[in-house]
C-alpha atoms as a PDB file:
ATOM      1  CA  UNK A   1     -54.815  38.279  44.429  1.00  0.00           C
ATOM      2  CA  UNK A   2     -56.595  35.988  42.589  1.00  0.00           C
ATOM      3  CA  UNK A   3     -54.747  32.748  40.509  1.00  0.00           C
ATOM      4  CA  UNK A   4     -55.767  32.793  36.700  1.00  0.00           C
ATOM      5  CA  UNK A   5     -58.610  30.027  35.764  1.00  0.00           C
ATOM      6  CA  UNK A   6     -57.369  26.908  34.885  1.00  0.00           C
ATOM      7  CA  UNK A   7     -57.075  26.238  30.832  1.00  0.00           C
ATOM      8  CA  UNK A   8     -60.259  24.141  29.817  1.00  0.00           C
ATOM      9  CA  UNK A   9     -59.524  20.803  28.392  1.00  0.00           C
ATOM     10  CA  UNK A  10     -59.629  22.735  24.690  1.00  0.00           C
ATOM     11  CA  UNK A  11     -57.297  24.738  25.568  1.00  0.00           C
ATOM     12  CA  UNK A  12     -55.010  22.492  26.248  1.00  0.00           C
ATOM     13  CA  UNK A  13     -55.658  20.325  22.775  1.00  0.00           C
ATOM     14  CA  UNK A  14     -54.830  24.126  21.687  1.00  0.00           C
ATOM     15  CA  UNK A  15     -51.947  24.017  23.460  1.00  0.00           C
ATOM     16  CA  UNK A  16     -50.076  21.402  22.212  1.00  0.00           C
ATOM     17  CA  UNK A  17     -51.295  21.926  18.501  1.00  0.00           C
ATOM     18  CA  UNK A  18     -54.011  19.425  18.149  1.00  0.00           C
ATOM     19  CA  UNK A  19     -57.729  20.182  16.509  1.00  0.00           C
ATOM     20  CA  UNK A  20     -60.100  20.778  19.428  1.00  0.00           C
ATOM     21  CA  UNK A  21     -63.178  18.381  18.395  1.00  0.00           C
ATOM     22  CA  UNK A  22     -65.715  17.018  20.729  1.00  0.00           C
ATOM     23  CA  UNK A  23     -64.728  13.282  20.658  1.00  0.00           C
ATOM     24  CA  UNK A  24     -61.072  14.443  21.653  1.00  0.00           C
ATOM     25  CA  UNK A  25     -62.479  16.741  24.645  1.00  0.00           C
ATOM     26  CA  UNK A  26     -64.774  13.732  25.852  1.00  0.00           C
ATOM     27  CA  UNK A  27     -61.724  11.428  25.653  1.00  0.00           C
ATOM     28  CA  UNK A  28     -59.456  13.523  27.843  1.00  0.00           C
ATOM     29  CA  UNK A  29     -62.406  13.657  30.189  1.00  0.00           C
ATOM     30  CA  UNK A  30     -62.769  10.189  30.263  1.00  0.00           C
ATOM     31  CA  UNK A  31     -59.424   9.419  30.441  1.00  0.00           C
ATOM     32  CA  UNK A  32     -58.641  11.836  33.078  1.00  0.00           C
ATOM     33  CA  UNK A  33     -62.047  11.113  35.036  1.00  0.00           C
ATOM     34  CA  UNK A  34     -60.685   7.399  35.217  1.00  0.00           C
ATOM     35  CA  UNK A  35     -58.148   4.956  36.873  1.00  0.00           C
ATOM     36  CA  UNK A  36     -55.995   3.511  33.851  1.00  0.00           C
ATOM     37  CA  UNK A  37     -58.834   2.540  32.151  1.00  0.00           C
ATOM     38  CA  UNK A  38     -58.514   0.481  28.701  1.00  0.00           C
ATOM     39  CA  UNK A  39     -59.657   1.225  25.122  1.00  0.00           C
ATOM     40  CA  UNK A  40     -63.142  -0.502  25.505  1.00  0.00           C
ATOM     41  CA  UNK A  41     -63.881   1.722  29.040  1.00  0.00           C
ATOM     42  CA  UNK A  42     -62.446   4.787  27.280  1.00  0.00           C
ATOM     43  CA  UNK A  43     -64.398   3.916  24.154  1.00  0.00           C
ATOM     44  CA  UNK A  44     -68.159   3.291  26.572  1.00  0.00           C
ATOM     45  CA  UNK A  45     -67.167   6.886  28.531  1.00  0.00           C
ATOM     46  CA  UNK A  46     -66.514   8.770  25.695  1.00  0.00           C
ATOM     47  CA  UNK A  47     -69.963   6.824  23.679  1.00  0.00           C
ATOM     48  CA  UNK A  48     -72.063   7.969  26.979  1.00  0.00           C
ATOM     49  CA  UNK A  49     -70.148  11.928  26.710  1.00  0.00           C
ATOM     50  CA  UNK A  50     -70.916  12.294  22.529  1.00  0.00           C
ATOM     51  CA  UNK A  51     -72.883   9.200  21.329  1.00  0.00           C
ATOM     52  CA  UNK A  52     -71.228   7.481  18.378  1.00  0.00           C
ATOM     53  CA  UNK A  53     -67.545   6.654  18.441  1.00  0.00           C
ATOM     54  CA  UNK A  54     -65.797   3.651  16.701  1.00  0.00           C
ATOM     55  CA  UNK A  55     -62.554   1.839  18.380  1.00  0.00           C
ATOM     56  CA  UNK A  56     -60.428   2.991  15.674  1.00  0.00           C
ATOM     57  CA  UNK A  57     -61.041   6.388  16.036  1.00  0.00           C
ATOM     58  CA  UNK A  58     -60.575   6.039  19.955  1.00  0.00           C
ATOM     59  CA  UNK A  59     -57.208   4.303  19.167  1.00  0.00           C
ATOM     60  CA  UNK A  60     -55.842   7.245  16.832  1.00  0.00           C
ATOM     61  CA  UNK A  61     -57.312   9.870  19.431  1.00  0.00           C
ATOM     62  CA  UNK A  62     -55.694   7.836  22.310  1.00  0.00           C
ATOM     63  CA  UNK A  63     -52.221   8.133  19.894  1.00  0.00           C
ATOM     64  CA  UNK A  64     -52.187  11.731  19.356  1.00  0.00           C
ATOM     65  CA  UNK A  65     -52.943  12.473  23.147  1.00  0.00           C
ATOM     66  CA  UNK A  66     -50.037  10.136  23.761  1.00  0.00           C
ATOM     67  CA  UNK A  67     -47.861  11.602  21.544  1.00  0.00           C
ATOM     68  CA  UNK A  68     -48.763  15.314  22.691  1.00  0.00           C
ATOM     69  CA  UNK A  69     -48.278  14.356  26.342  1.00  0.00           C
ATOM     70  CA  UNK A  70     -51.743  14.993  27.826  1.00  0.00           C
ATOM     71  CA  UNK A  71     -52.335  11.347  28.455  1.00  0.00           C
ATOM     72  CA  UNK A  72     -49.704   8.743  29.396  1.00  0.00           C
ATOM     73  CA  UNK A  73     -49.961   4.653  28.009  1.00  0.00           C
ATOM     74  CA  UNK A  74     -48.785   2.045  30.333  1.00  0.00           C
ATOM     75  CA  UNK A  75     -48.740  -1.403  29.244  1.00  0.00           C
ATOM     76  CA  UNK A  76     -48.090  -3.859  32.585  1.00  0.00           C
ATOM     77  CA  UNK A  77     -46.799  -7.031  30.989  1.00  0.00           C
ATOM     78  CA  UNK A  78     -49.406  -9.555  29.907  1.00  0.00           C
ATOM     79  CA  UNK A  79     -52.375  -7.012  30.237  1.00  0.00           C
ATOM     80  CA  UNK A  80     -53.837  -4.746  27.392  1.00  0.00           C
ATOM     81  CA  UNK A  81     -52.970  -1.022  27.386  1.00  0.00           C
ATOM     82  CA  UNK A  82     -54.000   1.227  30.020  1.00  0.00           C
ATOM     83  CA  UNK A  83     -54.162   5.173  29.856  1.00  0.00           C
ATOM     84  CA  UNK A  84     -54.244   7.902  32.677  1.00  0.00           C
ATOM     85  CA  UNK A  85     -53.842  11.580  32.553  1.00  0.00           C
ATOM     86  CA  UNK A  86     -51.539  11.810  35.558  1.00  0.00           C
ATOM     87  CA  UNK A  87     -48.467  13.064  33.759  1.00  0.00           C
ATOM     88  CA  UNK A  88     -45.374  15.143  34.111  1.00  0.00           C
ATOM     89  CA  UNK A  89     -44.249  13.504  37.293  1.00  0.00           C
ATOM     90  CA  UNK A  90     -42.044  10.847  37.959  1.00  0.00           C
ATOM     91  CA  UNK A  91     -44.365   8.272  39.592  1.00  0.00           C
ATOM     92  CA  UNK A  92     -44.739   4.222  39.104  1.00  0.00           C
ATOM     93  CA  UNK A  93     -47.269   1.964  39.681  1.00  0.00           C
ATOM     94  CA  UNK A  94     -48.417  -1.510  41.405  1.00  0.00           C
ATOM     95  CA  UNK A  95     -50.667  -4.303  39.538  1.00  0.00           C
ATOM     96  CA  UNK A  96     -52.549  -7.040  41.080  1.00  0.00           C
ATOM     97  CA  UNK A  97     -51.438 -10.373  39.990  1.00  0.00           C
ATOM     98  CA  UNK A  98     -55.093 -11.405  40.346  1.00  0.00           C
ATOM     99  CA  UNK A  99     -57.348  -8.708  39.201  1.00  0.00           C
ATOM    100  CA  UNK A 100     -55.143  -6.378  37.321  1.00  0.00           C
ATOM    101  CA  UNK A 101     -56.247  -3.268  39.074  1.00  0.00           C
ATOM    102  CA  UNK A 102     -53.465  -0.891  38.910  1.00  0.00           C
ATOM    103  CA  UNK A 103     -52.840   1.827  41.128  1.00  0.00           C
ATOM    104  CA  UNK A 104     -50.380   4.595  41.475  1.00  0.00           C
ATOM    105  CA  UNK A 105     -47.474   4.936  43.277  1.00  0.00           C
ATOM    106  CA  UNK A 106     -45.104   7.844  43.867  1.00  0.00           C
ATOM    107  CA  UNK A 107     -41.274   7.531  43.429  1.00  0.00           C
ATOM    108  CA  UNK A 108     -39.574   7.260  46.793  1.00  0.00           C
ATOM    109  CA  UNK A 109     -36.907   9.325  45.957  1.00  0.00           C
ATOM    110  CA  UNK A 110     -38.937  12.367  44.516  1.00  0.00           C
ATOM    111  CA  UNK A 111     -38.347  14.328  41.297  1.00  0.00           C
ATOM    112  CA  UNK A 112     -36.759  12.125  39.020  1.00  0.00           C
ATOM    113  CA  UNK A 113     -33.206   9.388  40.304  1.00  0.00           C
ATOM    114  CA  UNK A 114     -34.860   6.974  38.204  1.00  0.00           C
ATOM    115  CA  UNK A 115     -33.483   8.297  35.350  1.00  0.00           C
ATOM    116  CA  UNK A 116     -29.994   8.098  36.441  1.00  0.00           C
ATOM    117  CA  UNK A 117     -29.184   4.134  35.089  1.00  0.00           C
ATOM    118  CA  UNK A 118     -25.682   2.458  36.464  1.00  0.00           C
ATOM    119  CA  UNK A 119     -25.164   2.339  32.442  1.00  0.00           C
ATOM    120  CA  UNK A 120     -27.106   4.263  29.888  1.00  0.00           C
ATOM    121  CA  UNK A 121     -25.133   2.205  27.227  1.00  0.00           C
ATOM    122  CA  UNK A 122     -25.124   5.548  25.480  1.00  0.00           C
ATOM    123  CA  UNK A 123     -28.783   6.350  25.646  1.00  0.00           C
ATOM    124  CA  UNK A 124     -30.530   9.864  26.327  1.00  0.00           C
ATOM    125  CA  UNK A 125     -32.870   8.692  28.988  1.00  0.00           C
ATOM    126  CA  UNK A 126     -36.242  10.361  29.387  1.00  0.00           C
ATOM    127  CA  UNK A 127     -38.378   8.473  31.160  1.00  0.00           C
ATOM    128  CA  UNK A 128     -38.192   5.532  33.614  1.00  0.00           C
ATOM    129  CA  UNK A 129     -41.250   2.862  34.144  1.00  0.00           C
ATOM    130  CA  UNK A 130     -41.238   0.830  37.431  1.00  0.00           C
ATOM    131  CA  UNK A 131     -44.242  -1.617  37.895  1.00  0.00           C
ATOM    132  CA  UNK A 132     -44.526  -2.928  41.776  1.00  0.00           C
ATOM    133  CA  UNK A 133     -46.647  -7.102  41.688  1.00  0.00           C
ATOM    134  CA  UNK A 134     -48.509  -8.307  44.195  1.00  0.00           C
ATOM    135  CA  UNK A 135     -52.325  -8.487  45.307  1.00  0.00           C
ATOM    136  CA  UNK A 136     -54.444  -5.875  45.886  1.00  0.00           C
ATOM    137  CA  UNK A 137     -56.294  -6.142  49.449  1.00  0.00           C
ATOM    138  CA  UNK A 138     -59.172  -7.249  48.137  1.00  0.00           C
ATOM    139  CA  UNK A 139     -57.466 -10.211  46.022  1.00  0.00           C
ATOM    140  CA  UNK A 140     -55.515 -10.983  48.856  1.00  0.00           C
ATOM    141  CA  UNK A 141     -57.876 -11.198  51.429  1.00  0.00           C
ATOM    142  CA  UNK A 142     -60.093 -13.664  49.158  1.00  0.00           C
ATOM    143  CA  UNK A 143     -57.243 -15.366  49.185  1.00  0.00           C
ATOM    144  CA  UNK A 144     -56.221 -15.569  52.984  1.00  0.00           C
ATOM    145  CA  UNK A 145     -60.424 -16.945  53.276  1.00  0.00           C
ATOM    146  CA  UNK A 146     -59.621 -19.655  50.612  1.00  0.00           C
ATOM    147  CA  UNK A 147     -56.910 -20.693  52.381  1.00  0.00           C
ATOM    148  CA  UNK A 148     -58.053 -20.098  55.975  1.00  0.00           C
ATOM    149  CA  UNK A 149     -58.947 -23.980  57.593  1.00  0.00           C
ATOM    150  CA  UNK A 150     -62.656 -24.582  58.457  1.00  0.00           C
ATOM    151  CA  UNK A 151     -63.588 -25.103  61.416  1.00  0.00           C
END
């Protein structure tokens, strides 16, 4: 037996009850093609998929995919938003103190514990956000050779 085809990126704008246009197809694409990229990479992805596209109307697009839950915003303190199109799951990531490359990391205790806080103070929790720091390999290495004595 054969699994139905997967829905096309218009689809799922359909889905969730957003207008299917090309600029919002290219942006999913670009978004979902990339590894937390920011506004201006999303903006020079989505340019090279559809020509033409101003910031502002990458911004708005980049809201309404947020806000439909096809695309997910992280915002790692003291860098400029990021977006990815991993979503659904319950997973967390680690930033380079150096770089800022960002990577993802699944939660070690599976589906979703996160979401269980010591005190909720009341709240409906939804959604937990854990960000690992440290240096990437490639930061940290440079670093080891800057260190390293001369011989």
């Amino acid at each position: 037996m054969t699994s139905p085809p997967s829905p096309t990126t218009a689809d799922q704008l359909r889905g969730v009850g957003l207008r299917v246009t090309a600029a919002r197809v290219a942006l999913l694409d670009t978004v979902r093609a990339g590894d937390h990229l920011g506004v201006e990479a999303i903006a020079s992805g989505v340019r090279d998929r559809v020509g033409h596209i101003s910031v502002q109307a990458v911004y708005e697009a980049l809201h309404a995919l947020t806000a439909a839950g096809l695309i997910r915003r992280i915002e790692p303190a003291g860098s400029p938003a990021r977006f990815e199109g991993r979503v659904g799951d319950n997973h967390h990531h680690v930033v380079c103190r150096s770089c800022g490359v960002v990577a993802d990391v699944d939660c070690e205790r599976g589906e979703a514990p996160c979401l269980t806080a010591s005190d909720d103070h009341g709240f409906s929790i939804d959604e937990a956000e854990v960000i690992y720091w440290g240096q990437c390999p490639s930061c940290s290495t440079a670093s080891t050779a800057s260190t390293a004595p001369s011989s």
